[in-house]
N, C-alpha and C. Protein backbone atom coordinates (compact mmCIF):
# COMPACT_ATOMS: atom_id res chain seq x y z
N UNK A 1 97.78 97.31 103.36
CA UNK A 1 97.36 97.71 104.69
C UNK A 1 98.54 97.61 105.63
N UNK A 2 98.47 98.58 106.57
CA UNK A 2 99.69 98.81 107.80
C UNK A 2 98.81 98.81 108.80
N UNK A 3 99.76 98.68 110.12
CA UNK A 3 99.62 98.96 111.38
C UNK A 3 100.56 100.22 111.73
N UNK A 4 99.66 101.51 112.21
CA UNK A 4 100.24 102.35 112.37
C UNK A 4 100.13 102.22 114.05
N UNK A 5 101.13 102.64 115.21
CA UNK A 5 101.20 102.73 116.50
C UNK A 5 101.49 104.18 116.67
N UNK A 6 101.18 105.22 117.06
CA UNK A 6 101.58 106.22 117.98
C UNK A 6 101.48 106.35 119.50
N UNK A 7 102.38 107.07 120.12
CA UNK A 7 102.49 106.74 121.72
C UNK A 7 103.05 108.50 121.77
N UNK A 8 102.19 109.05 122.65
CA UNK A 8 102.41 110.61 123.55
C UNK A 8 102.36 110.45 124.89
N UNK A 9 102.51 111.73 125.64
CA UNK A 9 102.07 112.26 127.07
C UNK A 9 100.43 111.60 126.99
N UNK A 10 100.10 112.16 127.67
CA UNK A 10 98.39 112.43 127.79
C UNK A 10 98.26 113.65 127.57
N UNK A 11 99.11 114.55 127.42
CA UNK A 11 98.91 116.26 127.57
C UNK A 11 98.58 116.40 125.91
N UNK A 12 98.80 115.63 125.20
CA UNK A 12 98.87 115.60 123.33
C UNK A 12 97.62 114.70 123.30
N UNK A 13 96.84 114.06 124.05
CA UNK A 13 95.47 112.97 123.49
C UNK A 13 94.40 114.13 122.75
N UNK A 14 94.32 115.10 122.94
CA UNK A 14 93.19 115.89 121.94
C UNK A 14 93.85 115.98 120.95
N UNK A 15 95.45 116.33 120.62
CA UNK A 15 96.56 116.50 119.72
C UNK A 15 96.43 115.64 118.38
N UNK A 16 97.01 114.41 119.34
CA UNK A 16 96.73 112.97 118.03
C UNK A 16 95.16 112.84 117.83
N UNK A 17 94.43 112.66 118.45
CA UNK A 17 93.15 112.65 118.18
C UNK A 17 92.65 113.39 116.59
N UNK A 18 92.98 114.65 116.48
CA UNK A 18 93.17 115.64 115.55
C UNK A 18 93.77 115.45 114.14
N UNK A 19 95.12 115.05 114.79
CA UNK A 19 96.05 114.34 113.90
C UNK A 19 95.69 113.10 112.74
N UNK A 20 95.05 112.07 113.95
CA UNK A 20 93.82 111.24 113.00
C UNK A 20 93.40 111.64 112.10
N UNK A 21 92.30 112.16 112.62
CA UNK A 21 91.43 113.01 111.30
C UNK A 21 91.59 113.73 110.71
N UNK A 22 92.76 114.58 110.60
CA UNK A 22 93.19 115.27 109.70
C UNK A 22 93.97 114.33 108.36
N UNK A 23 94.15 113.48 109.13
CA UNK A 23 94.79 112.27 108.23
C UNK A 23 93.77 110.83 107.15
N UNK A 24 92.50 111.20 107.69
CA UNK A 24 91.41 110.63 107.52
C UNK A 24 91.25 109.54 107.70
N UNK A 25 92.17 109.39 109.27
CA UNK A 25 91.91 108.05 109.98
C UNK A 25 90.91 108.00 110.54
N UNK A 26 89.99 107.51 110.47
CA UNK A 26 88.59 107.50 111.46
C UNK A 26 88.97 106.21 111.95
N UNK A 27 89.13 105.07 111.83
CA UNK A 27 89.19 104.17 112.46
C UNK A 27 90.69 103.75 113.36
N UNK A 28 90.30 103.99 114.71
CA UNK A 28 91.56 103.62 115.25
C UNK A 28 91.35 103.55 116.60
N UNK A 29 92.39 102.52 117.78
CA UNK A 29 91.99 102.75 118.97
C UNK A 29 92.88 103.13 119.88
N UNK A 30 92.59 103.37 121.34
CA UNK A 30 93.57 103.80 121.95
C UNK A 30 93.95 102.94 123.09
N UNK A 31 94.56 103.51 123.88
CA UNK A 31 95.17 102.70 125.50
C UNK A 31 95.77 103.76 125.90
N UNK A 32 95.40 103.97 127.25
CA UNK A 32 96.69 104.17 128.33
C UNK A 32 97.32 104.01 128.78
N UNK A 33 98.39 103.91 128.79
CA UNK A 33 99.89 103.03 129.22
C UNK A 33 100.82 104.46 129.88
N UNK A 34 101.31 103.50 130.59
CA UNK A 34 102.28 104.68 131.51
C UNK A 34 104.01 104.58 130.59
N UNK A 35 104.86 105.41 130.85
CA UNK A 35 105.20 105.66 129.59
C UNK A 35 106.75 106.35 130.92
N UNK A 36 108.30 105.53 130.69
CA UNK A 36 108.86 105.63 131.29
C UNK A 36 110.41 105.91 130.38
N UNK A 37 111.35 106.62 131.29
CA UNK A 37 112.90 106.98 130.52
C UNK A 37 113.51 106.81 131.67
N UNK A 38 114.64 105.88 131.01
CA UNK A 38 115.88 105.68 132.27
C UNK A 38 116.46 107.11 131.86
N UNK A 39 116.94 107.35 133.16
CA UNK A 39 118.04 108.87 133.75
C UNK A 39 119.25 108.22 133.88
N UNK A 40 119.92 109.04 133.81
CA UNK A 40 121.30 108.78 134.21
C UNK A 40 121.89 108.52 135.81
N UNK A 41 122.66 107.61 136.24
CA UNK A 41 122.39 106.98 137.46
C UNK A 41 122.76 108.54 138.87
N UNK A 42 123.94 109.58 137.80
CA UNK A 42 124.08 110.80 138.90
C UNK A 42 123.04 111.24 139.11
N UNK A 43 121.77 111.12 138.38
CA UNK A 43 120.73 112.11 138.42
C UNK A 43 119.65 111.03 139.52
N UNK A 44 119.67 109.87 139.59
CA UNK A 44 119.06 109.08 140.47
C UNK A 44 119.28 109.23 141.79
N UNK A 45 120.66 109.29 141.50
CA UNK A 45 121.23 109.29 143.07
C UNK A 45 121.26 110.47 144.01
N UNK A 46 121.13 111.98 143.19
CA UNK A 46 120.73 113.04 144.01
C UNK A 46 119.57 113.32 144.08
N UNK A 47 118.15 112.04 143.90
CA UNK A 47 117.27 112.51 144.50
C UNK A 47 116.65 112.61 145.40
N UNK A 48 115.97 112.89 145.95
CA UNK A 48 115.90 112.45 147.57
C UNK A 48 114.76 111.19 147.51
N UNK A 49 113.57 111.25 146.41
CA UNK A 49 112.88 110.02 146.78
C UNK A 49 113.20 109.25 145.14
N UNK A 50 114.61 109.22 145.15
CA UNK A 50 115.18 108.21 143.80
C UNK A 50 114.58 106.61 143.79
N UNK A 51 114.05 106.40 145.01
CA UNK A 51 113.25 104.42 145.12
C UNK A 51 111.96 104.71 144.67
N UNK A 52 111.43 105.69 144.38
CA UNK A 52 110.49 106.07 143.92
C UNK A 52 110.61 106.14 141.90
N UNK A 53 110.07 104.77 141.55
CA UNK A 53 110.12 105.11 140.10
C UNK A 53 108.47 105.31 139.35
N UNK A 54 107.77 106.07 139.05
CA UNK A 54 106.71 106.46 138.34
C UNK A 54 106.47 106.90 137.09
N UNK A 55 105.58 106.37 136.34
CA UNK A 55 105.89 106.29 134.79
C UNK A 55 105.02 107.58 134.67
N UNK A 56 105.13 108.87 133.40
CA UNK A 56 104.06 109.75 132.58
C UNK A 56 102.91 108.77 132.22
N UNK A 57 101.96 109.51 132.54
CA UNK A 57 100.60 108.85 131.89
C UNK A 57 100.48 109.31 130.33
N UNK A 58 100.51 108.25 129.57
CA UNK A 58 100.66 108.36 127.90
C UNK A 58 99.66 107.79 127.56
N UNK A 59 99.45 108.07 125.98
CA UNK A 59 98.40 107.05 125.51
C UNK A 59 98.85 106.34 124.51
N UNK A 60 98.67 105.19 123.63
CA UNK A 60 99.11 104.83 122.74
C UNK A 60 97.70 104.44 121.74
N UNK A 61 97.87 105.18 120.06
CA UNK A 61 97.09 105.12 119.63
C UNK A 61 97.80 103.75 118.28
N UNK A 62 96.52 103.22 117.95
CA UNK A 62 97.09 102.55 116.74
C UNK A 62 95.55 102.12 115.64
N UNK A 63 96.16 101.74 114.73
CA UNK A 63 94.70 101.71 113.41
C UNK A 63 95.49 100.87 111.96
N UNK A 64 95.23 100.19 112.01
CA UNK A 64 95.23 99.27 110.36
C UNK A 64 94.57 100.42 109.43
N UNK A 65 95.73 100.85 108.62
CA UNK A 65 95.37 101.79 107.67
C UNK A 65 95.92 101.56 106.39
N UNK A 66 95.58 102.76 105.36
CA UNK A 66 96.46 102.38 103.76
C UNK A 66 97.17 103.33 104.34
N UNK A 67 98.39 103.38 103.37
CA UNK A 67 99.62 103.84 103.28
C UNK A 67 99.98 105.48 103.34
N UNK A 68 98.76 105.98 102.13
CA UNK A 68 98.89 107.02 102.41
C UNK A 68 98.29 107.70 103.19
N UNK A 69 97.05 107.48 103.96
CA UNK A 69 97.00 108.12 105.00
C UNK A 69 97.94 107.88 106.28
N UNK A 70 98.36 107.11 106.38
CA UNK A 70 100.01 107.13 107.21
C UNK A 70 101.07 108.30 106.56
N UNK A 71 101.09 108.55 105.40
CA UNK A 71 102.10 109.27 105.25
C UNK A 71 101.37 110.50 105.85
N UNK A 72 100.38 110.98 105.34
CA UNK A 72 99.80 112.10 106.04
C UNK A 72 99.62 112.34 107.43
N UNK A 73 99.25 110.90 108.32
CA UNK A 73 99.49 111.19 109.59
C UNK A 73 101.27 112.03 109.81
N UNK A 74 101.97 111.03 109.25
CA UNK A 74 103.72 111.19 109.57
C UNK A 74 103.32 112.84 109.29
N UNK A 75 103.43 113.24 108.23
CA UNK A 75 103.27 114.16 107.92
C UNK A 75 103.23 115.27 109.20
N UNK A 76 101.96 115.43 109.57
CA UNK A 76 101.20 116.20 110.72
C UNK A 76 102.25 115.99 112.17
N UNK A 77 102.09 115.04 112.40
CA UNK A 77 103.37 114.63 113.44
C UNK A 77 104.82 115.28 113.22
N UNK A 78 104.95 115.19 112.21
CA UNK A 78 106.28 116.24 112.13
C UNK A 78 106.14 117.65 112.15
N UNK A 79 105.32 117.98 111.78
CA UNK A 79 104.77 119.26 111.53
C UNK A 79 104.52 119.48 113.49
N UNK A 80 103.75 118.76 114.32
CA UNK A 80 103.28 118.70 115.42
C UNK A 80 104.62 119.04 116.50
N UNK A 81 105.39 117.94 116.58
CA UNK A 81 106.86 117.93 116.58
C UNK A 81 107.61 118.94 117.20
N UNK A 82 107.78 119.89 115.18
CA UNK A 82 108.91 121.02 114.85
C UNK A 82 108.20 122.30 116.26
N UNK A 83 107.56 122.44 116.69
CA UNK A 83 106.64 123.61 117.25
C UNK A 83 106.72 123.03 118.86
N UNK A 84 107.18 122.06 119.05
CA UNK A 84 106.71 121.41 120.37
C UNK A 84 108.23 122.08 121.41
N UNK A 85 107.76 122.67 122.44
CA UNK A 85 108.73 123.09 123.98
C UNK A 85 108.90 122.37 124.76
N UNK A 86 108.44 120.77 124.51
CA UNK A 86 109.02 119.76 125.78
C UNK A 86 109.89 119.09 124.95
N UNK A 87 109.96 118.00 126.06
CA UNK A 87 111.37 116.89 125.58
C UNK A 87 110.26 115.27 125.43
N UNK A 88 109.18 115.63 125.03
CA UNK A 88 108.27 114.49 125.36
C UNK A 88 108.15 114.27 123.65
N UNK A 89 108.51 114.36 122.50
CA UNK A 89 107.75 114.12 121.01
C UNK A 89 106.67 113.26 121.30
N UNK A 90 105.75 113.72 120.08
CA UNK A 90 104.94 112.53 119.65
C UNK A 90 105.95 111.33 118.76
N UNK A 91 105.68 109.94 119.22
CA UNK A 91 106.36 109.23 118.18
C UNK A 91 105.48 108.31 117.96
N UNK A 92 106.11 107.63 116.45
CA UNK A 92 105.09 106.77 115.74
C UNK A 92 105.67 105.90 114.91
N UNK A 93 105.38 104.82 114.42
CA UNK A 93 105.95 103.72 113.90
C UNK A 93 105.05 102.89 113.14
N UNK A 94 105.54 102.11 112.21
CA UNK A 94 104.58 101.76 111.16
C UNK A 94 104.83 100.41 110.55
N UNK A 95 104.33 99.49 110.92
CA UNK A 95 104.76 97.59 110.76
C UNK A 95 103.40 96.95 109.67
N UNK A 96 104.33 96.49 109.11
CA UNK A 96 103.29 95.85 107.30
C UNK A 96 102.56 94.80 108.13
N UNK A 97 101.78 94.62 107.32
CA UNK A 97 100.92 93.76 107.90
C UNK A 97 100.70 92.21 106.65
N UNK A 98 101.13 91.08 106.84
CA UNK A 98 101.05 90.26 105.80
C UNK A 98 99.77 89.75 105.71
N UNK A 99 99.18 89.42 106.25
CA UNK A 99 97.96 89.03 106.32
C UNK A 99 97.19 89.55 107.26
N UNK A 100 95.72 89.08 107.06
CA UNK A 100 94.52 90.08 107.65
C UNK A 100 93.18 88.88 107.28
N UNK A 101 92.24 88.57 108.27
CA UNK A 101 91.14 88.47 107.61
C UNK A 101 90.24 89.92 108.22
């Protein structure tokens, strides 16, 4: 068993949702978390309201799963990815789990 984490926009929550179950994750939960990238300091400084820092509204999904339906999620996510016109990916990450009751 793993801990799988994925983290998007909010504009991708029907996306991964999908992604799940195509992966035959049924069990898994979510959060909303705001979701932030340092800029480069020239790009701070010509903004006009640069004291103004505000995070994307993201979600972060995660689920204790077997292995291979993780690969199949990865799978879909790349596939999701290769097709995508922003600079936002879906990303995802995957930590063993030693114990469990």
């Amino acid at each position: 068993m793993k801990l799988v984490i994925v983290t998007a926009v909010e504009e991708f929550h029907n996306d991964i949702i999908k992604l799940f179950k195509k992966a035959q994750i049924e069990n898994f939960s979510e959060s909303d978390i705001d979701g932030y990238k340092t800029t480069n300091p020239l790009i701070v400084a010509s903004n006009w309201f640069a004291g103004e820092s505000k995070g994307n509204e993201s979600n972060m999904f995660f689920s204790f799963t077997e292995e291979d339906r993780i690969d199949a999620l990865f799978k879909g996510i790349k596939e999701f990815n290769s097709h995508m016109e922003t600079n936002n990916p879906i990303r995802a990450i995957v930590l063993p789990i030693e114990r469990f009751i």
